[in-house]
C-alpha atoms as a PDB file:
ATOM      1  CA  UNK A   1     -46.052 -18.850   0.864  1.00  0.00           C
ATOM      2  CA  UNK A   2     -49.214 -20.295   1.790  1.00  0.00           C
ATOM      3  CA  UNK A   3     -52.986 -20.403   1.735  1.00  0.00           C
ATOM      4  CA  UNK A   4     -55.753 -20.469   4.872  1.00  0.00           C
ATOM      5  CA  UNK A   5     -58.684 -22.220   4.117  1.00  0.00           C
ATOM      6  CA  UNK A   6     -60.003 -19.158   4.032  1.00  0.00           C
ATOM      7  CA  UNK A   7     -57.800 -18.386   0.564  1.00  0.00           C
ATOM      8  CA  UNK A   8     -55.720 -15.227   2.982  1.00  0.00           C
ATOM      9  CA  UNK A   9     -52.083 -15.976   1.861  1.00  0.00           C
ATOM     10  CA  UNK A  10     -49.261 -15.901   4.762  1.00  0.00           C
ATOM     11  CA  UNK A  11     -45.768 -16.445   4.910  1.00  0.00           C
ATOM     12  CA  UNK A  12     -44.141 -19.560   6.921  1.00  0.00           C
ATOM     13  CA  UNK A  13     -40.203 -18.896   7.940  1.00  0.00           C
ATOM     14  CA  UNK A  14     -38.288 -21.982   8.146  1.00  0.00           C
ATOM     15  CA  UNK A  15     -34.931 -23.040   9.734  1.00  0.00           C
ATOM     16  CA  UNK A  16     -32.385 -22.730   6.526  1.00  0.00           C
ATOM     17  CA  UNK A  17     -31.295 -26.621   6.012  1.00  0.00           C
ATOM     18  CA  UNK A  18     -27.646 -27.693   7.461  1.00  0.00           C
ATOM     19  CA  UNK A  19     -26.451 -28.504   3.903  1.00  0.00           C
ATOM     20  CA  UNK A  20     -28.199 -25.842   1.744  1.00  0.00           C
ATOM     21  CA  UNK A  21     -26.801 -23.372   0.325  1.00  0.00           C
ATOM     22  CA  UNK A  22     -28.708 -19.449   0.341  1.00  0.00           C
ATOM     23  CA  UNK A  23     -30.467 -19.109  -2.655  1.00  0.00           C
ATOM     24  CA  UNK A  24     -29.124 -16.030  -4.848  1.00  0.00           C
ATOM     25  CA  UNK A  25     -32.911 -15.098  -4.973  1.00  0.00           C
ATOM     26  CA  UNK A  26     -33.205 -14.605  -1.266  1.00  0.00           C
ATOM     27  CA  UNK A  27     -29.966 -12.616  -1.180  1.00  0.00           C
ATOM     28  CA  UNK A  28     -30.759 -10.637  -4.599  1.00  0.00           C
ATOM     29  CA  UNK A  29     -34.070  -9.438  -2.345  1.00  0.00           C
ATOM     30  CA  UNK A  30     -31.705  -8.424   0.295  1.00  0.00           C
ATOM     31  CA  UNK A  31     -29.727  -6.424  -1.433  1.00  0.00           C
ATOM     32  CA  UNK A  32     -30.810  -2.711  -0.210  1.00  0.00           C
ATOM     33  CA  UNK A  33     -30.018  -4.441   3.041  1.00  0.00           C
ATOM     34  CA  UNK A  34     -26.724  -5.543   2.095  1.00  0.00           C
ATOM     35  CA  UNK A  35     -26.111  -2.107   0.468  1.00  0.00           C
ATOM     36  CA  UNK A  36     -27.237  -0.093   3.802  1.00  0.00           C
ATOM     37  CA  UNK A  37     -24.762  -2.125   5.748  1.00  0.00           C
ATOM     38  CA  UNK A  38     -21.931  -1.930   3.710  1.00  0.00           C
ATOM     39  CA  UNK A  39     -22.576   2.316   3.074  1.00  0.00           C
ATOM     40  CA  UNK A  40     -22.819   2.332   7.416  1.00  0.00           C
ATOM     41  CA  UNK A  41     -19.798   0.251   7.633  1.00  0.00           C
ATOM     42  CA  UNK A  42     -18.142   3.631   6.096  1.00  0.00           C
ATOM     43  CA  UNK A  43     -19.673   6.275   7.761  1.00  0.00           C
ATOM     44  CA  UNK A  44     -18.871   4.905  11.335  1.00  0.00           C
ATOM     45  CA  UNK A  45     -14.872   4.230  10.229  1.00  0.00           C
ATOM     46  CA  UNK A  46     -14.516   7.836   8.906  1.00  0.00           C
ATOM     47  CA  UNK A  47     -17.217   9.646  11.647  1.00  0.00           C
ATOM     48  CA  UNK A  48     -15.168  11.512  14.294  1.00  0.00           C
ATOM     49  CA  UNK A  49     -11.747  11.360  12.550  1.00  0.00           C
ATOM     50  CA  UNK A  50      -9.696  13.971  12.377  1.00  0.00           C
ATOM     51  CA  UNK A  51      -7.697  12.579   8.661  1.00  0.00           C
ATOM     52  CA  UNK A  52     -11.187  11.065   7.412  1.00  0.00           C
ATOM     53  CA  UNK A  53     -10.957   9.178   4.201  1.00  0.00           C
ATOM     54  CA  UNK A  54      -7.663  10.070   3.338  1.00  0.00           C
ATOM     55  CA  UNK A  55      -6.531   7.130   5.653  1.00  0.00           C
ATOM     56  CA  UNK A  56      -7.374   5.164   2.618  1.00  0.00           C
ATOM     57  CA  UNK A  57      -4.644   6.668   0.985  1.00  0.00           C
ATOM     58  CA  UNK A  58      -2.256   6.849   3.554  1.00  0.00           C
ATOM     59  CA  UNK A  59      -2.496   3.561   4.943  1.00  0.00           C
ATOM     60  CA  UNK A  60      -1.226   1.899   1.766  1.00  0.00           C
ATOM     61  CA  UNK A  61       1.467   4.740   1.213  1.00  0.00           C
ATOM     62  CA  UNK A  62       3.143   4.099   4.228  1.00  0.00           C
ATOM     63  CA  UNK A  63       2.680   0.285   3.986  1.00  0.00           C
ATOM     64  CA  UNK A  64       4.187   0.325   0.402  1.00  0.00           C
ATOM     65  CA  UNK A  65       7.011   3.033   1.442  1.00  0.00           C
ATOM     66  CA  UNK A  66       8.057   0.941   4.607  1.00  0.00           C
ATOM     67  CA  UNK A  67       8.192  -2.265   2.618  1.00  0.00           C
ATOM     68  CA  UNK A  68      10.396  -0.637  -0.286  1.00  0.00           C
ATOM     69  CA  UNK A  69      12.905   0.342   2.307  1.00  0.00           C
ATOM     70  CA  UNK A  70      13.140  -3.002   3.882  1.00  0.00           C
ATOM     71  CA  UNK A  71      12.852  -5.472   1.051  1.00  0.00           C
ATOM     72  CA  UNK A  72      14.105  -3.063  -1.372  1.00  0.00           C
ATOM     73  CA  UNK A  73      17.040  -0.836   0.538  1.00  0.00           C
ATOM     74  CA  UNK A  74      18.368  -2.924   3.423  1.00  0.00           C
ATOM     75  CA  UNK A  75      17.504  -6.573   2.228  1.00  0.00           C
ATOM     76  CA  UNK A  76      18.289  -5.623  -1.156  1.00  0.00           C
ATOM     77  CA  UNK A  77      15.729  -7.404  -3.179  1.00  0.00           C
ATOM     78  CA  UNK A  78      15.080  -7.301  -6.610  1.00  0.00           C
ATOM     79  CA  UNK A  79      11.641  -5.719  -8.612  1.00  0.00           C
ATOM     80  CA  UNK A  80      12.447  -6.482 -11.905  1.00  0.00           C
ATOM     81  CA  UNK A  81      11.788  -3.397 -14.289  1.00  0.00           C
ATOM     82  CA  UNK A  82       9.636  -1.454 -11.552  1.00  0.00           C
ATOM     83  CA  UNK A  83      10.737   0.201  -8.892  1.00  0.00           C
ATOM     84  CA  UNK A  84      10.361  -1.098  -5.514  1.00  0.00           C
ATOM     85  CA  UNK A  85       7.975   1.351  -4.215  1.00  0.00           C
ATOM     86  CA  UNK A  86       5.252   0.537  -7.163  1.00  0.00           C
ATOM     87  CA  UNK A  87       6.132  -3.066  -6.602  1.00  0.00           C
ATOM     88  CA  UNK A  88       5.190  -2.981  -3.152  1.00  0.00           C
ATOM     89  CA  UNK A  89       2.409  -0.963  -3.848  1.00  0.00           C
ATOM     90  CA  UNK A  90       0.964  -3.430  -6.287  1.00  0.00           C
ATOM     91  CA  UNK A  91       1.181  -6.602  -4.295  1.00  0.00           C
ATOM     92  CA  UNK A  92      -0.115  -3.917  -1.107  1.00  0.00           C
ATOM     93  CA  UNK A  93      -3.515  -3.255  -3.136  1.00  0.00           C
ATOM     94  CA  UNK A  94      -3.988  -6.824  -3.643  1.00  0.00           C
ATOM     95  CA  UNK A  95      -3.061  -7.766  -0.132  1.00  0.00           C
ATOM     96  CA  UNK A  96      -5.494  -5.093   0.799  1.00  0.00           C
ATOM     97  CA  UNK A  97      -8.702  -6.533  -1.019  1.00  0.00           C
ATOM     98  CA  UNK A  98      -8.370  -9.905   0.583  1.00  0.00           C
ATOM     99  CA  UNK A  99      -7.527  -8.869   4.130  1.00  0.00           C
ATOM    100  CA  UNK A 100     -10.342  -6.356   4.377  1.00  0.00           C
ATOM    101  CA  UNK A 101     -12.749  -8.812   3.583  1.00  0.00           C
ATOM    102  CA  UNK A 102     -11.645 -10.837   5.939  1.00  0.00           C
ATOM    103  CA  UNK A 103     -11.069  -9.121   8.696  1.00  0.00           C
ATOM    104  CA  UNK A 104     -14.426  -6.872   8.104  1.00  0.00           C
ATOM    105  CA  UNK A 105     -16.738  -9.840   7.398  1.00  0.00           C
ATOM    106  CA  UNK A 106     -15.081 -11.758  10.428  1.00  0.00           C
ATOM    107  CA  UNK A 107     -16.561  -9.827  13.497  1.00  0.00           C
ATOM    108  CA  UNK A 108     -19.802  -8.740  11.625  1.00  0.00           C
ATOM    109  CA  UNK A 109     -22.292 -11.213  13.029  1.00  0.00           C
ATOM    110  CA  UNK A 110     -21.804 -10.430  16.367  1.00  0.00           C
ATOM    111  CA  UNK A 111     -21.351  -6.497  15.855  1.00  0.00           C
ATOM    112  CA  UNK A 112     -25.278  -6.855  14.894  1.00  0.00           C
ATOM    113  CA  UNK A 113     -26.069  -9.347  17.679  1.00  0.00           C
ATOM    114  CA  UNK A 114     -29.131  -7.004  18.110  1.00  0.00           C
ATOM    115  CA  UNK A 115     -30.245  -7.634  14.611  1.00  0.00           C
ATOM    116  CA  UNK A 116     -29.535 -11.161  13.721  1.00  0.00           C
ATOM    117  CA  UNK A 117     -31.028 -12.374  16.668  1.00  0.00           C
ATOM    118  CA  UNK A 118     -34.393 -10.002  16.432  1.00  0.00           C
ATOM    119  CA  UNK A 119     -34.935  -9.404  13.290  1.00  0.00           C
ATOM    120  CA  UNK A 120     -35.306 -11.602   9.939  1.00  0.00           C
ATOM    121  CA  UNK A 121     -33.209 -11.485   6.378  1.00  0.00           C
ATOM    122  CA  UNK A 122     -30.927 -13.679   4.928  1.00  0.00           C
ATOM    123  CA  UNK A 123     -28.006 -13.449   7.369  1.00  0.00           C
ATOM    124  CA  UNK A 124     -25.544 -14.040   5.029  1.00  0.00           C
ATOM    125  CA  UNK A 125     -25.411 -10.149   3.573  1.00  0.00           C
ATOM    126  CA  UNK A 126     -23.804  -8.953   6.729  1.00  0.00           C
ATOM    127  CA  UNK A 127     -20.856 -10.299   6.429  1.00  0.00           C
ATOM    128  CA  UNK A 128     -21.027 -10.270   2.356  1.00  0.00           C
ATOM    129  CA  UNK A 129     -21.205  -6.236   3.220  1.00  0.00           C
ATOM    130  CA  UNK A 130     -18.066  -5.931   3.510  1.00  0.00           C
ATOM    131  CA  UNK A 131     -17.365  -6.071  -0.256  1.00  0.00           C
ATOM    132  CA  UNK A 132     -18.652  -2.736  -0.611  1.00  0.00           C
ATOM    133  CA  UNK A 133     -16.473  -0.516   2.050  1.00  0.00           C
ATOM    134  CA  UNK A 134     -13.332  -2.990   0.431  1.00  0.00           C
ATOM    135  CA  UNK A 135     -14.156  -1.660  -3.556  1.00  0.00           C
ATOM    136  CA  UNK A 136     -14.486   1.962  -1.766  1.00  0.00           C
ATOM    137  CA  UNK A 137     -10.855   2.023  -0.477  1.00  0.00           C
ATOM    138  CA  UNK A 138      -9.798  -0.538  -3.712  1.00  0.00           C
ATOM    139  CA  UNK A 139     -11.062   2.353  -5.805  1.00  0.00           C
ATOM    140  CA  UNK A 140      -9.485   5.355  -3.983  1.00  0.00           C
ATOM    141  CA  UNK A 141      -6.013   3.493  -4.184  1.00  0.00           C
ATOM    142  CA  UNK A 142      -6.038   2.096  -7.775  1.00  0.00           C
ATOM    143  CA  UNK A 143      -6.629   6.024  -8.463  1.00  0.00           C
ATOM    144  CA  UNK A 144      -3.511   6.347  -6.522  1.00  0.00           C
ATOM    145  CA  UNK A 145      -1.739   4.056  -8.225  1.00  0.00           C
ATOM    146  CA  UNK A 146      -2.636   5.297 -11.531  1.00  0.00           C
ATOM    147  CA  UNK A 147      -1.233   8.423 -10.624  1.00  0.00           C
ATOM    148  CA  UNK A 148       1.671   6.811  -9.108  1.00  0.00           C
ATOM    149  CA  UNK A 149       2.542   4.841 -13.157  1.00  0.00           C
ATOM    150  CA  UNK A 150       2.077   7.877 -14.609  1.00  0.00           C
ATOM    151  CA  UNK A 151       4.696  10.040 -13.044  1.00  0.00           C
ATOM    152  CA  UNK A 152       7.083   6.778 -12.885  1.00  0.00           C
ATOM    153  CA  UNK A 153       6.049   6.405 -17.013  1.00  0.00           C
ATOM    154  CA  UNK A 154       5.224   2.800 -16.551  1.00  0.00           C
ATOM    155  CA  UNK A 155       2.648   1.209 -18.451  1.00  0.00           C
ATOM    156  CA  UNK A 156       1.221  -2.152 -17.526  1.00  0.00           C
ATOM    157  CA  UNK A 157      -0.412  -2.912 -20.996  1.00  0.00           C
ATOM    158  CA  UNK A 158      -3.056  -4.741 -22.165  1.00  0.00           C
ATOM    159  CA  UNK A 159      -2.814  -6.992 -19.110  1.00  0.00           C
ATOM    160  CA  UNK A 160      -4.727  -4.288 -16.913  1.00  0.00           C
ATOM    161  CA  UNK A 161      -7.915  -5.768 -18.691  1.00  0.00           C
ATOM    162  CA  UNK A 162      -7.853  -8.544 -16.376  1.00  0.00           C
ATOM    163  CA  UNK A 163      -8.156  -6.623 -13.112  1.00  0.00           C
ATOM    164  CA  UNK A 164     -11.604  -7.029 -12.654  1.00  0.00           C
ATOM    165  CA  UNK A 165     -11.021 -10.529 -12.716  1.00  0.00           C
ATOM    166  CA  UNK A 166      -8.483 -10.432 -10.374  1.00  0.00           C
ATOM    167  CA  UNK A 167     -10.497  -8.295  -7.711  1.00  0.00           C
ATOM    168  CA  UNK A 168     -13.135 -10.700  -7.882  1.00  0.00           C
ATOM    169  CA  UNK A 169     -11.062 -13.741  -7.528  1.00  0.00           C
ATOM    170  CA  UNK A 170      -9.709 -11.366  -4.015  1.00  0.00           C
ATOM    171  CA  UNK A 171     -12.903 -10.823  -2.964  1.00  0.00           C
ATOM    172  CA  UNK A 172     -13.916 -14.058  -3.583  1.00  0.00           C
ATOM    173  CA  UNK A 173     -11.158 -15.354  -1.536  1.00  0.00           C
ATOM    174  CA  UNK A 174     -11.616 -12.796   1.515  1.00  0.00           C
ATOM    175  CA  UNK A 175     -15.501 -13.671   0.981  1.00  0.00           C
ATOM    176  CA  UNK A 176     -15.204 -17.678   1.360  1.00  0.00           C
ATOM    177  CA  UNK A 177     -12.923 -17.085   4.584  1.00  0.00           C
ATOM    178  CA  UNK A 178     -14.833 -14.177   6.151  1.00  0.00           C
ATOM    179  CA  UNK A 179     -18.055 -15.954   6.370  1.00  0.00           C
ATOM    180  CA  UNK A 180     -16.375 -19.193   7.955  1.00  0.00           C
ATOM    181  CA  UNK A 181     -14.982 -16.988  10.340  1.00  0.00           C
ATOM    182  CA  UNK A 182     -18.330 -14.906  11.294  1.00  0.00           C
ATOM    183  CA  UNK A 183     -20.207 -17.912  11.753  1.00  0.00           C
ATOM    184  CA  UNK A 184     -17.295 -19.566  14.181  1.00  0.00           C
ATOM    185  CA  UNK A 185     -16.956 -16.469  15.835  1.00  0.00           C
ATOM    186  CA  UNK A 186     -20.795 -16.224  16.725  1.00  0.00           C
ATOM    187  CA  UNK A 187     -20.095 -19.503  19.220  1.00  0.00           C
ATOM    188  CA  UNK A 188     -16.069 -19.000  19.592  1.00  0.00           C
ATOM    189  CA  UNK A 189     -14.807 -15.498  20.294  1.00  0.00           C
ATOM    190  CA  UNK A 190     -11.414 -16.887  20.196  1.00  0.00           C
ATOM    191  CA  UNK A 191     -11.579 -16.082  16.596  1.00  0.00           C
ATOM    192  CA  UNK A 192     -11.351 -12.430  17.178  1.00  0.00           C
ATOM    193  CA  UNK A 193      -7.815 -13.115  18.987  1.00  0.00           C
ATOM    194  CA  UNK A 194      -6.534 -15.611  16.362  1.00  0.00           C
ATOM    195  CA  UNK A 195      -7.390 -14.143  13.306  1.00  0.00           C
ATOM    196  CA  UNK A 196      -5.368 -10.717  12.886  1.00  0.00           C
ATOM    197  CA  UNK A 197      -2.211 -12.948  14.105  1.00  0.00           C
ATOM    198  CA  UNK A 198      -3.235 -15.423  11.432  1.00  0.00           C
ATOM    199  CA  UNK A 199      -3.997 -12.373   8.886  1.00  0.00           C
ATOM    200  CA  UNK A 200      -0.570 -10.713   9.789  1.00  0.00           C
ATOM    201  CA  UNK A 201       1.151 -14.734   9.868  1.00  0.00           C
ATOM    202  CA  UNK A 202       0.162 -15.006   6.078  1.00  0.00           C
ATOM    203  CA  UNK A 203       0.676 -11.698   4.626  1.00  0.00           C
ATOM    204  CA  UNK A 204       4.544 -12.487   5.257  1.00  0.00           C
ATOM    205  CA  UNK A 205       4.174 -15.979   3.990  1.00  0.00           C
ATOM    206  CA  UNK A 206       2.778 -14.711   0.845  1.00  0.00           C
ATOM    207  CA  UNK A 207       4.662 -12.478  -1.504  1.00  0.00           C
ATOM    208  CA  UNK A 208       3.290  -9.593  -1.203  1.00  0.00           C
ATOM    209  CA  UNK A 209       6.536  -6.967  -0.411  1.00  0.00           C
ATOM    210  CA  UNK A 210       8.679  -9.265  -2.447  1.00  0.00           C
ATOM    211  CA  UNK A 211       9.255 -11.064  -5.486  1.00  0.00           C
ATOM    212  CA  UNK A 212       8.583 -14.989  -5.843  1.00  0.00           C
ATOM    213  CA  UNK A 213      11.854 -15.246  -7.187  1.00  0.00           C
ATOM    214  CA  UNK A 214      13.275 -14.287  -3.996  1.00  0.00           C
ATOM    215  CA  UNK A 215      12.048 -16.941  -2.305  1.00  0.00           C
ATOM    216  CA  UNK A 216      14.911 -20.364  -1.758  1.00  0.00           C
ATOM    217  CA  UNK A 217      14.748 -23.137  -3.700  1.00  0.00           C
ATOM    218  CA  UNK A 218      13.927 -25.163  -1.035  1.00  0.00           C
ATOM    219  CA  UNK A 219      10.613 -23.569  -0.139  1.00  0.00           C
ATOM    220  CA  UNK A 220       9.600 -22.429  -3.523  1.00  0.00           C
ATOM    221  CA  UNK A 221       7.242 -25.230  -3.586  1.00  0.00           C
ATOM    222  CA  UNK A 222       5.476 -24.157  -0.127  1.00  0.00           C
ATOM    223  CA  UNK A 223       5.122 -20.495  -1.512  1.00  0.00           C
ATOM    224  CA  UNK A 224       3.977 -22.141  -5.019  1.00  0.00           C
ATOM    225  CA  UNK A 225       1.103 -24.173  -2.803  1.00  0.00           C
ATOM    226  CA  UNK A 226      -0.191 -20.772  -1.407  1.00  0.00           C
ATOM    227  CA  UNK A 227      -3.288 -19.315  -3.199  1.00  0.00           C
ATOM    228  CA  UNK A 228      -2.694 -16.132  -2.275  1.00  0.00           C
ATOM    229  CA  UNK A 229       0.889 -16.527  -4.159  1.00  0.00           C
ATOM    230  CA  UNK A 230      -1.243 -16.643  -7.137  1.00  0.00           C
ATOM    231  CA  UNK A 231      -3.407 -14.058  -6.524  1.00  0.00           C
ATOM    232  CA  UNK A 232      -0.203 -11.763  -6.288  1.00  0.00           C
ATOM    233  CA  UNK A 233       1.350 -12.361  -9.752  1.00  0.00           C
ATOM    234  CA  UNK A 234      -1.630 -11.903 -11.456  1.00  0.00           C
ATOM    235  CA  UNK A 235      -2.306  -8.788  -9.762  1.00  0.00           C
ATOM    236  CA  UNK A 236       1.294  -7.510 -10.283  1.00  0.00           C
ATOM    237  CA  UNK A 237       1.187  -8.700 -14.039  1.00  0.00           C
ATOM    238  CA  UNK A 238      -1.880  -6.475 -14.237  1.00  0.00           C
ATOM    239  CA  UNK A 239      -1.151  -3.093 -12.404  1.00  0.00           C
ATOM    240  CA  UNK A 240       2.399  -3.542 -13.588  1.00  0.00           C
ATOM    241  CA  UNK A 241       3.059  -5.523 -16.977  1.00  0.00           C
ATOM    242  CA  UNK A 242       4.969  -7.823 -15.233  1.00  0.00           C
ATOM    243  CA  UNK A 243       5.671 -11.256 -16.656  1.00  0.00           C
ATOM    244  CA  UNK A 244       2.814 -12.979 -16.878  1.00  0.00           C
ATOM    245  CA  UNK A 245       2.000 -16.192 -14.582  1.00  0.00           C
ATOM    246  CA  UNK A 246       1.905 -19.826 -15.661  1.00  0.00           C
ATOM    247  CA  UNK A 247      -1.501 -20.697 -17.065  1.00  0.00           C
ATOM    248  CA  UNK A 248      -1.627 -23.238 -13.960  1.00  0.00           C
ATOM    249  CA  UNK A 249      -1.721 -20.667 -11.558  1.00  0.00           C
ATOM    250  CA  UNK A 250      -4.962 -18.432 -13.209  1.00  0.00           C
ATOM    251  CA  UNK A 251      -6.955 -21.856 -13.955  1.00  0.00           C
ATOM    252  CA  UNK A 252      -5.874 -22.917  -9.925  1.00  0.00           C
ATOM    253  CA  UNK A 253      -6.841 -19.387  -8.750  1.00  0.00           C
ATOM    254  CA  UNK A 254     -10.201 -18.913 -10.436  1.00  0.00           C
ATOM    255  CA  UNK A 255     -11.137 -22.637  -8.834  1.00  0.00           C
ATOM    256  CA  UNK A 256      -9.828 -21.930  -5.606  1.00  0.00           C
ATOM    257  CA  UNK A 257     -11.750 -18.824  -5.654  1.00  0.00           C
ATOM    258  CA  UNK A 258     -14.942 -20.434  -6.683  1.00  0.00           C
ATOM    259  CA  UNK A 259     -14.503 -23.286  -3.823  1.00  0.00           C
ATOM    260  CA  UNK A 260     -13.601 -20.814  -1.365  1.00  0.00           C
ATOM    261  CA  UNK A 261     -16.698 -19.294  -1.404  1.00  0.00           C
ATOM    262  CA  UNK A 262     -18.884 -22.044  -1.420  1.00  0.00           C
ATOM    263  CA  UNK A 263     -16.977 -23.667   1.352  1.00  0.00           C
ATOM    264  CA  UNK A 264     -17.598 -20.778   3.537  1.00  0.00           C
ATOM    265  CA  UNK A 265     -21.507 -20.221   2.828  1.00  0.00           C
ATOM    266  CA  UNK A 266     -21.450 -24.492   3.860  1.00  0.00           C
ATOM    267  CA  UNK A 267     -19.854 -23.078   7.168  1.00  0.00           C
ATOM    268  CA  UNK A 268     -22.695 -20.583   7.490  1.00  0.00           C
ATOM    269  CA  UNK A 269     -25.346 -22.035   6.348  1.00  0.00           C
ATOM    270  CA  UNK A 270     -24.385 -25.182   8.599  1.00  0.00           C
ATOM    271  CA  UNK A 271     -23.952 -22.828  11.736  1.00  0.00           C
ATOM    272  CA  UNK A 272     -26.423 -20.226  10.964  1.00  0.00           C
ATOM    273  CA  UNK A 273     -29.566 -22.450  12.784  1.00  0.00           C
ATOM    274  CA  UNK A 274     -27.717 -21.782  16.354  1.00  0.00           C
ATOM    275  CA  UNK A 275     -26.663 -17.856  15.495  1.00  0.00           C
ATOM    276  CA  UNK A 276     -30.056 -16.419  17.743  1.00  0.00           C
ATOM    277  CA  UNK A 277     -29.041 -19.232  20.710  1.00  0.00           C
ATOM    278  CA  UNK A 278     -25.652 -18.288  21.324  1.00  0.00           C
ATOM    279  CA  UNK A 279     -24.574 -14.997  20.136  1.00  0.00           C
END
């Protein structure tokens, strides 16, 4: 803010610097923005259908079903103590928190062309929205899933303390890659063709319907490489008492996690001077 001569303050809007990160103040401010988009992000999924929010639960259902009969009945892998269907469920909900990120944060730029390139706020909360419908449907399943140990009398332990953790390390994740991908998609529309093939690519190269011990010797380190790897067994050793993972995988997830997201607000904030130009 500055001063006329004349002692009238008045505001002077700048181009955000190529190598700056968004302060948390500006998006702090912007948070009853970020909250209206991420409430109308729900009501227009659910408006006009005839099963509503109850796809929330039945999406995952029949994910974690299908998987249990194909890893677990005709491929004949193991789950440990659990059975399959829970398994799959677990590593589903996980799965789930990451890819919706993603794939909701991804398109959001130019879904609001109108907006970004009329109106001013930190641009960054559209596709950081996202987070919001994501914990909706998280919330509705891990209900689900409670349910689900209950009637299956399996008890996770003390380890379900550390799912908050765990969710934010996911969103964290989907959050660093879905804001990379908004603010190539704004120039590249390609991304909007690549990305669920990439989405759908990685959810089989990541353990998420099976266990890590399945996986052959001779591409255990590949799978070991993956992130997302981790992000499954600490998710699974959470919702399920599994064993838990090696102290090398929580210290590598939390500082992926951390990177990821500041490596994709570098991608916006680097892009986000040509967003009104080309979109």
């Amino acid at each position: 803010m500055r001063r006329e001569p004349g002692g009238q303050p008045y505001v002077v809007l700048l181009p955000p610097g190529r190598l700056n990160l968004p302060r948390a103040r500006e998006i702090w401010e912007a948070r009853e923005i970020l909250y209206r988009f991420g409430v109308r992000d729900v009501v227009l999924r659910y408006r006009q259908t005839a099963v509503g929010i109850a796809w929330v639960v039945l999406q995952p259902l029949v994910t974690a079903g299908i998987f249990a009969i194909v890893f677990g009945r005709v491929a004949g892998l193991s789950s440990g103590d659990v059975p399959y269907f829970l398994f799959a469920f677990a590593g589903t909900i996980a799965w789930t928190v990451f890819a919706g990120v993603l794939t909701r944060a991804a398109p959001s730029l130019v879904a609001n062309q109108a907006l970004v390139s009329k109106v001013f706020f930190p641009r960054v909360v559209v596709p950081l929205s996202a987070n919001l419908s994501v914990l909706i449907d998280f919330g509705v399943s891990l209900v689900l899933f409670g349910v689900l140990l209950a009637v299956n009398d399996v008890n996770p332990g003390w380890a379900v303390l550390s799912l908050p953790l765990w969710t934010l390390c996911a969103l964290a994740l989907g959050s660093g890659a879905g804001l990379a991908a908004s603010a190539v998609m704004v120039k590249y529309r390609d991304v909007s063709y690549a990305l669920p093939w990439l989405v759908q690519v990685l959810m089989y190269a990541t353990p998420v319907a099976y266990a890590l011990d399945a996986v052959p010797a001779g591409l255990s380190l590949w799978f070991d490489a993956n992130p997302l790897t981790w992000l499954m067994e600490c998710f699974r050793w959470a919702l399920l008492g599994t064993a838990p993972p090696p102290l090398w995988q929580v210290v590598g997830l939390l500082v992926t996690s951390v990177v990821a997201v500041l490596a994709g607000l570098l991608v916006f904030q680097r892009r986000e001077r040509e967003f009104a130009d080309v979109i």
